[in-house]
C-alpha atoms as a PDB file:
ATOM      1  CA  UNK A   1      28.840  77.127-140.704  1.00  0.00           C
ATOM      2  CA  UNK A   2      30.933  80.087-140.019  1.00  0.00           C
ATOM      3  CA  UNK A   3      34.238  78.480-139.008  1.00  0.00           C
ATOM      4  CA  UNK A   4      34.269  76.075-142.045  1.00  0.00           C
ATOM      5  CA  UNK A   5      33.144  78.942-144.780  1.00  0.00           C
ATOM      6  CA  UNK A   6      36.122  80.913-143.398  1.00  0.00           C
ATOM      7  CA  UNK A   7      38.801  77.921-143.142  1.00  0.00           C
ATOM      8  CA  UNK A   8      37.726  77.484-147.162  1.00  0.00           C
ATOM      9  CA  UNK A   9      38.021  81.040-148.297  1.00  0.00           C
ATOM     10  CA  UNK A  10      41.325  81.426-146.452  1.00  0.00           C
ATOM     11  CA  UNK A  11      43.220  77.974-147.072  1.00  0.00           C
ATOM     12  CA  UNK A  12      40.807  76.264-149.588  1.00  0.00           C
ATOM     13  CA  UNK A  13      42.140  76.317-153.304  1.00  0.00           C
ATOM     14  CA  UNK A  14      39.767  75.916-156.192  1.00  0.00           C
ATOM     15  CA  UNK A  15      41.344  73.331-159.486  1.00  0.00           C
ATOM     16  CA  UNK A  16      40.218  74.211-162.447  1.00  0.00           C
ATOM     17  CA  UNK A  17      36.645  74.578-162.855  1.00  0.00           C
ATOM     18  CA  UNK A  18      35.610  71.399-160.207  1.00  0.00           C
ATOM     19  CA  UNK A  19      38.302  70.418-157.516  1.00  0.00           C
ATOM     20  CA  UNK A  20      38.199  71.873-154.394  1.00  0.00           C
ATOM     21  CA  UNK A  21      41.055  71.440-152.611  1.00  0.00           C
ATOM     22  CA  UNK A  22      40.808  71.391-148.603  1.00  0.00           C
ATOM     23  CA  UNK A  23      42.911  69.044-147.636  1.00  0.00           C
ATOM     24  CA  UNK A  24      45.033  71.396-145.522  1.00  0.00           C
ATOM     25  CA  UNK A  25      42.625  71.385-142.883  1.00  0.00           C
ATOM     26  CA  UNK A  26      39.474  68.763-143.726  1.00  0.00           C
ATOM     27  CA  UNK A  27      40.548  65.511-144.930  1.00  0.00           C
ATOM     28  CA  UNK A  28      44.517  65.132-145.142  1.00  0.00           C
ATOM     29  CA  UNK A  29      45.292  67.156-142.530  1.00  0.00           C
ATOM     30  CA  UNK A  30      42.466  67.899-139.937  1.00  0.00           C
ATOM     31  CA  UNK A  31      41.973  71.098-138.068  1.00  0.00           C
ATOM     32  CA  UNK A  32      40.250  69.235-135.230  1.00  0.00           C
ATOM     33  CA  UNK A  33      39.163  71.990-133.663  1.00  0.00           C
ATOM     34  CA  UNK A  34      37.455  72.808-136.695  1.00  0.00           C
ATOM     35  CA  UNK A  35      36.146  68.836-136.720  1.00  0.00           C
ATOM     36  CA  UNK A  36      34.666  69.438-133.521  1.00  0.00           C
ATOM     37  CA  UNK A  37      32.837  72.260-134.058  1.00  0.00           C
ATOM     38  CA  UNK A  38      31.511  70.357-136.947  1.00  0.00           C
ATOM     39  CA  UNK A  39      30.531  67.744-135.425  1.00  0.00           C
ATOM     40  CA  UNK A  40      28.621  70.021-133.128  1.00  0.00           C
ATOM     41  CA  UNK A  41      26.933  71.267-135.844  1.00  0.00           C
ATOM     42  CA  UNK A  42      25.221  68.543-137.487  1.00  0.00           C
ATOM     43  CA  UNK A  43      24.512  66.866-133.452  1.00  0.00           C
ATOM     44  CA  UNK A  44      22.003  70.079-133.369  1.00  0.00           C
ATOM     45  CA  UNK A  45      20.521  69.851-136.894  1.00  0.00           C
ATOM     46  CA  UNK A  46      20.007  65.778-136.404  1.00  0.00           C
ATOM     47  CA  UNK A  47      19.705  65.182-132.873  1.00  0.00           C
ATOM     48  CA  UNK A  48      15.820  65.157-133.034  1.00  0.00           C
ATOM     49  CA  UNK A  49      15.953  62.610-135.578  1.00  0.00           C
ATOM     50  CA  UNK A  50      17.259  60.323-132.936  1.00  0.00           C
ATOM     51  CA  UNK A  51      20.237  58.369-135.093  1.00  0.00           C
ATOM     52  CA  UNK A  52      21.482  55.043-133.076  1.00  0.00           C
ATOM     53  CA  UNK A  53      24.820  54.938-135.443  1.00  0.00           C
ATOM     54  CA  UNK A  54      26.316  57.562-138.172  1.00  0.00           C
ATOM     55  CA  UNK A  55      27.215  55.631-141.000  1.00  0.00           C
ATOM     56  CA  UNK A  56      30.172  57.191-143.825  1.00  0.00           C
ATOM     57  CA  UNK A  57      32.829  55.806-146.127  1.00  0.00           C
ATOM     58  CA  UNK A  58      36.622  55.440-145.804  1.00  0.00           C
ATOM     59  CA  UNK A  59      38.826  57.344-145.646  1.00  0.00           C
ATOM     60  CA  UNK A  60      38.453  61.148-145.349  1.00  0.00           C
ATOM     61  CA  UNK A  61      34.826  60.599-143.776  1.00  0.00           C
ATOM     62  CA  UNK A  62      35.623  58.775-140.490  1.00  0.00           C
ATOM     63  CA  UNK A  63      37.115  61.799-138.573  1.00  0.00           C
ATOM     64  CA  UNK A  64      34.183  63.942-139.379  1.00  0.00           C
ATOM     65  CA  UNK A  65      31.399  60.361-138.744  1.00  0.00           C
ATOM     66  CA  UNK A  66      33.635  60.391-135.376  1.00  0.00           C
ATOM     67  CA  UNK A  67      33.046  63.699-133.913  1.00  0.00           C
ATOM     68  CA  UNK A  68      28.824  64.105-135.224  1.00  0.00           C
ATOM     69  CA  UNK A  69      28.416  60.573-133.158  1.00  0.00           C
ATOM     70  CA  UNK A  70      30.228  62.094-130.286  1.00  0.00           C
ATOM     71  CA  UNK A  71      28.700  64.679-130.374  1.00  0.00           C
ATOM     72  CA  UNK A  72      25.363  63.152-130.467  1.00  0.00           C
ATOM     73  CA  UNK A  73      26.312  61.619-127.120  1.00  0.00           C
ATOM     74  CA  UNK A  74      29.002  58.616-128.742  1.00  0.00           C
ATOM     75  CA  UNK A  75      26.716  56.786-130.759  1.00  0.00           C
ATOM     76  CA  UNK A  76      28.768  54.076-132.977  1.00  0.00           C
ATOM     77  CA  UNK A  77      30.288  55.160-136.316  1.00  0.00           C
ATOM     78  CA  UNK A  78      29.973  52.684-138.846  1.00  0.00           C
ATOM     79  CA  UNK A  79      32.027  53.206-141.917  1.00  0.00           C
ATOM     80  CA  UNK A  80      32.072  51.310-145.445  1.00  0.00           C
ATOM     81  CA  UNK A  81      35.120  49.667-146.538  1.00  0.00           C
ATOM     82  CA  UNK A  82      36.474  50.132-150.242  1.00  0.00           C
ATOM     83  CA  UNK A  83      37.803  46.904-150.456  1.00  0.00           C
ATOM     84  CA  UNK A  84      37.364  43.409-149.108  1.00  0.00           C
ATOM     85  CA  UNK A  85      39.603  42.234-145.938  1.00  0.00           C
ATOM     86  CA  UNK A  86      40.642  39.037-145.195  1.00  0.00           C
ATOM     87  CA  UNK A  87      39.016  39.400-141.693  1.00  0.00           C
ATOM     88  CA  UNK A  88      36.083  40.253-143.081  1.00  0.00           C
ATOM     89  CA  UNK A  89      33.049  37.812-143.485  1.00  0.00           C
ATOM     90  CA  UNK A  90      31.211  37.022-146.135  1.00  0.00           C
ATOM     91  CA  UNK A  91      27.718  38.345-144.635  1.00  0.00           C
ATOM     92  CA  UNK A  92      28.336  41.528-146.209  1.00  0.00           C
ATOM     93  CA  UNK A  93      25.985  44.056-148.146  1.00  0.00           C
ATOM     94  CA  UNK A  94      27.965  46.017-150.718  1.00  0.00           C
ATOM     95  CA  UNK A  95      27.244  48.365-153.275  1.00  0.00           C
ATOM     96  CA  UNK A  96      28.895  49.982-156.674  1.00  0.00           C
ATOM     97  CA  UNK A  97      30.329  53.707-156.165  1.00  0.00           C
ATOM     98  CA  UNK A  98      32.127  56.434-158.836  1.00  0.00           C
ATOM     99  CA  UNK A  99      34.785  57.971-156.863  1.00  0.00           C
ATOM    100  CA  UNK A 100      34.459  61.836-158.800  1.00  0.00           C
ATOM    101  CA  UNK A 101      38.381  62.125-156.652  1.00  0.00           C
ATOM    102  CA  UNK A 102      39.804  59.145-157.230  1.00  0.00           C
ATOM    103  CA  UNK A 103      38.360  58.860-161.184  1.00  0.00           C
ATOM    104  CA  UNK A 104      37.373  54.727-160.472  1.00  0.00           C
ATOM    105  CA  UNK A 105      34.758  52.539-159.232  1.00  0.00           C
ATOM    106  CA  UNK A 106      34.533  50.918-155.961  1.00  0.00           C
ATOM    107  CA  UNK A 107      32.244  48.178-154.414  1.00  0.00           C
ATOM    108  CA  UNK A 108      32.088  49.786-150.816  1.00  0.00           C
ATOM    109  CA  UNK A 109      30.735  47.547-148.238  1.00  0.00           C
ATOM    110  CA  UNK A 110      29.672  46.393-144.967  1.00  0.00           C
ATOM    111  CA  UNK A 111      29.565  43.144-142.782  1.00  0.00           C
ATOM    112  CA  UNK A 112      25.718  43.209-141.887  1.00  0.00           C
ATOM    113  CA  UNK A 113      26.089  42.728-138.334  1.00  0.00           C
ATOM    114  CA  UNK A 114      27.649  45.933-137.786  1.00  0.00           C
ATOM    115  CA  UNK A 115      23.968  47.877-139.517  1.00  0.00           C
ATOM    116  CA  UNK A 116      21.381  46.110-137.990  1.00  0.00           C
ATOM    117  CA  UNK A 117      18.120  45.950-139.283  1.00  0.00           C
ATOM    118  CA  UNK A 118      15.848  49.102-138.348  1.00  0.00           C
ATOM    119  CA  UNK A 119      18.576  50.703-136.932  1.00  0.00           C
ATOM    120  CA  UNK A 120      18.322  54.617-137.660  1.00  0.00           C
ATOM    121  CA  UNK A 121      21.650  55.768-139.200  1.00  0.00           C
ATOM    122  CA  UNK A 122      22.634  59.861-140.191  1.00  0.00           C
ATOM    123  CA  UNK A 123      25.182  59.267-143.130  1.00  0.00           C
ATOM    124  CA  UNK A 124      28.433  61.630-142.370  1.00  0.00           C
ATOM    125  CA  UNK A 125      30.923  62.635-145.308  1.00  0.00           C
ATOM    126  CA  UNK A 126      33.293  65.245-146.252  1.00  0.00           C
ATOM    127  CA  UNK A 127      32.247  66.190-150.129  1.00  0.00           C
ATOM    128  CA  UNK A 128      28.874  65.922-152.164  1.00  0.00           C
ATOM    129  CA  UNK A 129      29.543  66.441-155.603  1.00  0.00           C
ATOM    130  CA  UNK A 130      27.080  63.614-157.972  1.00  0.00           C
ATOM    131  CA  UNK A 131      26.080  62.030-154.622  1.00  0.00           C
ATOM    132  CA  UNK A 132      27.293  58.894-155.512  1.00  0.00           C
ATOM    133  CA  UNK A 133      28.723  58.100-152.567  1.00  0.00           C
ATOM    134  CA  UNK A 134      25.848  59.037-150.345  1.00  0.00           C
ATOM    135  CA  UNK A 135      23.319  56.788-152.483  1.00  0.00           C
ATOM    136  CA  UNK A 136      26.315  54.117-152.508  1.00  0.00           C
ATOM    137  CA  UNK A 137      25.708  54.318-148.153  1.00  0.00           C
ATOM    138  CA  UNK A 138      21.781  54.813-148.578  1.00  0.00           C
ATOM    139  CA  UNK A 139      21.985  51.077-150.879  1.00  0.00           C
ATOM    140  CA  UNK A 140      23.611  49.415-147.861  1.00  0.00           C
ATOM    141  CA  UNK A 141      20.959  51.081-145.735  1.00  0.00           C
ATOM    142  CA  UNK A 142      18.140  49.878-147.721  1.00  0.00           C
ATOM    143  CA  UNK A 143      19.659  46.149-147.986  1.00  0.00           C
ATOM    144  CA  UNK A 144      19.863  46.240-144.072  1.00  0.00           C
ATOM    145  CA  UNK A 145      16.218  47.853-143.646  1.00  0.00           C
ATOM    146  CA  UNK A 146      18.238  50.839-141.860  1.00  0.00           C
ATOM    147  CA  UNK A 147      16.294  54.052-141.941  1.00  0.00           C
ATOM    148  CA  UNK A 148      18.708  56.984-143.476  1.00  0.00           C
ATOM    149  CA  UNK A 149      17.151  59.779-140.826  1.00  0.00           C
ATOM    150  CA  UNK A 150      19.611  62.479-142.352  1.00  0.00           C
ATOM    151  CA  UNK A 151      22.501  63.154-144.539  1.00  0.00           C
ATOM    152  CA  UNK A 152      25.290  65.722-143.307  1.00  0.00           C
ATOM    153  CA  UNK A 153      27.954  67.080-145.248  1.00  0.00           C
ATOM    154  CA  UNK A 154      31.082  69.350-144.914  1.00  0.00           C
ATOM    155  CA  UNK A 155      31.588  70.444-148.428  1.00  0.00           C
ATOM    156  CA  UNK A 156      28.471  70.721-151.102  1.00  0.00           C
ATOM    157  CA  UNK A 157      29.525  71.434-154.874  1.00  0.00           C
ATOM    158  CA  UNK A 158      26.677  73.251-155.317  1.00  0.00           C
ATOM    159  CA  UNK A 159      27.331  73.361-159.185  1.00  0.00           C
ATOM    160  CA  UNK A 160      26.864  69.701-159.048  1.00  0.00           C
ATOM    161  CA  UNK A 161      23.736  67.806-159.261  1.00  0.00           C
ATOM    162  CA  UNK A 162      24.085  65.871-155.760  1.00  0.00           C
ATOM    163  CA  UNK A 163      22.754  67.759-152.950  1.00  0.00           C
ATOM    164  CA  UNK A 164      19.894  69.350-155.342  1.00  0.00           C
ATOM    165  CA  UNK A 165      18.577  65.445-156.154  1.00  0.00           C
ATOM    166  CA  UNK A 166      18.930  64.719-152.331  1.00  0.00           C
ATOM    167  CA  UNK A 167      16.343  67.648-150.997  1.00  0.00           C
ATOM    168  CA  UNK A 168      13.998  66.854-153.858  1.00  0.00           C
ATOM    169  CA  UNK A 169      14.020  63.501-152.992  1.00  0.00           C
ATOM    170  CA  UNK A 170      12.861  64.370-149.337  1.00  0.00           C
ATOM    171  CA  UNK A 171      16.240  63.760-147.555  1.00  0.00           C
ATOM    172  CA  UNK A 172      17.180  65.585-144.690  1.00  0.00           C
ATOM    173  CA  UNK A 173      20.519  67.211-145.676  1.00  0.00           C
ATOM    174  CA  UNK A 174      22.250  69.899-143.943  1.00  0.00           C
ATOM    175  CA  UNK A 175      25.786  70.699-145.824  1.00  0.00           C
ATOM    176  CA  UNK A 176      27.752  73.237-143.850  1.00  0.00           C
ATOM    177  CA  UNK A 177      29.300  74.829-146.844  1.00  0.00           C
ATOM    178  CA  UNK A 178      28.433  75.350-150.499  1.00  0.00           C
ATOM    179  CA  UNK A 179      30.561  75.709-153.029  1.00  0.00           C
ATOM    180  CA  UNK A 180      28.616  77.923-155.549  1.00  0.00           C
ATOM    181  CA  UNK A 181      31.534  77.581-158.405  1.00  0.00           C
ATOM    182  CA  UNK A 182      35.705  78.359-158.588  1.00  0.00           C
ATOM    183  CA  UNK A 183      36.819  81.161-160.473  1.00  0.00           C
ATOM    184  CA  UNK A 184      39.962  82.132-161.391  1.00  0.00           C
ATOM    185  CA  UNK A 185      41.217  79.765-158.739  1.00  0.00           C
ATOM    186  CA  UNK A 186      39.323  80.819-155.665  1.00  0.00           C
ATOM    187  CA  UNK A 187      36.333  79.195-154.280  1.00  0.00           C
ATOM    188  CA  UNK A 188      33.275  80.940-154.399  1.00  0.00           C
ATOM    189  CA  UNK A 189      30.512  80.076-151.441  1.00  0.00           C
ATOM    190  CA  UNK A 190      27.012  80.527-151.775  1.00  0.00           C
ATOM    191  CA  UNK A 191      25.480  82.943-148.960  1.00  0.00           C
ATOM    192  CA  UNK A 192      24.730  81.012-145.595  1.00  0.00           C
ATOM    193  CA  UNK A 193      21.315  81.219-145.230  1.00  0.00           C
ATOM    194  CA  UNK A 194      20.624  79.564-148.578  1.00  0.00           C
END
C-alpha cells in the first residue's frame, strides 16, 4: 500500500538490525487518515471471504481491527486480552504468546461468547515478525471452531520467518508493507508487487 510504504520510508526508523520503529504514526500515535485508508485496503482484499467479526490482540491492533471491520460494513472487532480482568468470566479460551516487542510471554485470551462457534473471523494486527501472535489468535479460533478466512497485516518483517510459514501454510495473508531488512538505520521495503 502506497500511503503506508511512504509514511515508513519518511517517519519509520529502523533499530539495529530488527526493530522497526513506527510508532509516530501506526501504533502510539495514529495517523488515522492513514488507518483508514488501511482499513480500506484489507475490506477489498477480504471482503469476498465474507468475515462476520475481525479478531486482533491488545493494544496497538484494535485501531487498525476497528477501521478493516468498518470498513467491511461495521462488522464486530473482537480483540484478545493480555491479562485476566476481574469482569471477566471464566468461560474463556486462552492461549500462550512470545511478545518479540515486549521480550515476555503472555496467555492472551478470550471469553467464548464473544467468538462464537463457526463464526468466520479475518485476524487484524499491526506487525508480523515470528507470527506468534497471529497463531496465538488462530489457537483461540480453533478452540471456538471459528474459521480464520484471512490474516491482514500493516507491517511484515520480511527477514523473519512469520509471514513466509503463513502463505505456505495456505493462509490468506495480505501485509501492506514489507520490511525486506534495516540498514544503516533506514528501513528497507521490498518492491510492492512482491
Amino acid at each position: 500500500m502506497e500511503a503506508l510504504r511512504r509514511m515508513i520510508l519518511e517517519k519509520g526508523k529502523g533499530i539495529g538490525n530488527d526493530i522497526v520503529k513506527v510508532d509516530m504514526f501506526l501504533n502510539h500515535r495514529i495517523d488515522t487518515a492513514l488507518l483508514f485508508q488501511m482499513g480500506e485496503a484489507w475490506a477489498d482484499e477480504f471482503r469476498n471471504e465474507k468475515p462476520e467479526i475481525v479478531l486482533t490482540v491488545e493494544a496497538s491492533g484494535i485501531a487498525m481491527a476497528v477501521a478493516a471491520a468498518h470498513a467491511l460494513g461495521d462488522i464486530p472487532v473482537v480483540f484478545a486480552k493480555k491479562s485476566a480482568t476481574a469482569v471477566q468470566n471464566d468461560e474463556t479460551v486462552q492461549a500462550p504468546v512470545y511478545s518479540f516487542t515486549h521480550k515476555k510471554q503472555n496467555i492472551i485470551r478470550i471469553e467464548k461468547q464473544y467468538l462464537p462457534e463457526g463464526t468466520r473471523v479475518l485476524i487484524i494486527d499491526d506487525f508480523l515478525a515470528d507470527g506468534q501472535a497471529v497463531h496465538g489468535l488462530m489457537s483461540l479460533c480453533e478452540q471456538q471452531k471459528a474459521t480464520v478466512v484471512g490474516v491482514g497485516i500493516a507491517v511484515e518483517k520480511g527477514f523473519q520467518p512469520g509471514g513466509k510459514a503463513l502463505r505456505e501454510s495456505g493462509i490468506h495473508l495480505k501485509s501492506l508493507a514489507v520490511v525486506e531488512g534495516i540498514e544503516n538505520g533506514n528501513i528497507v521495503l521490498r518492491p510492492e508487487d512482491d
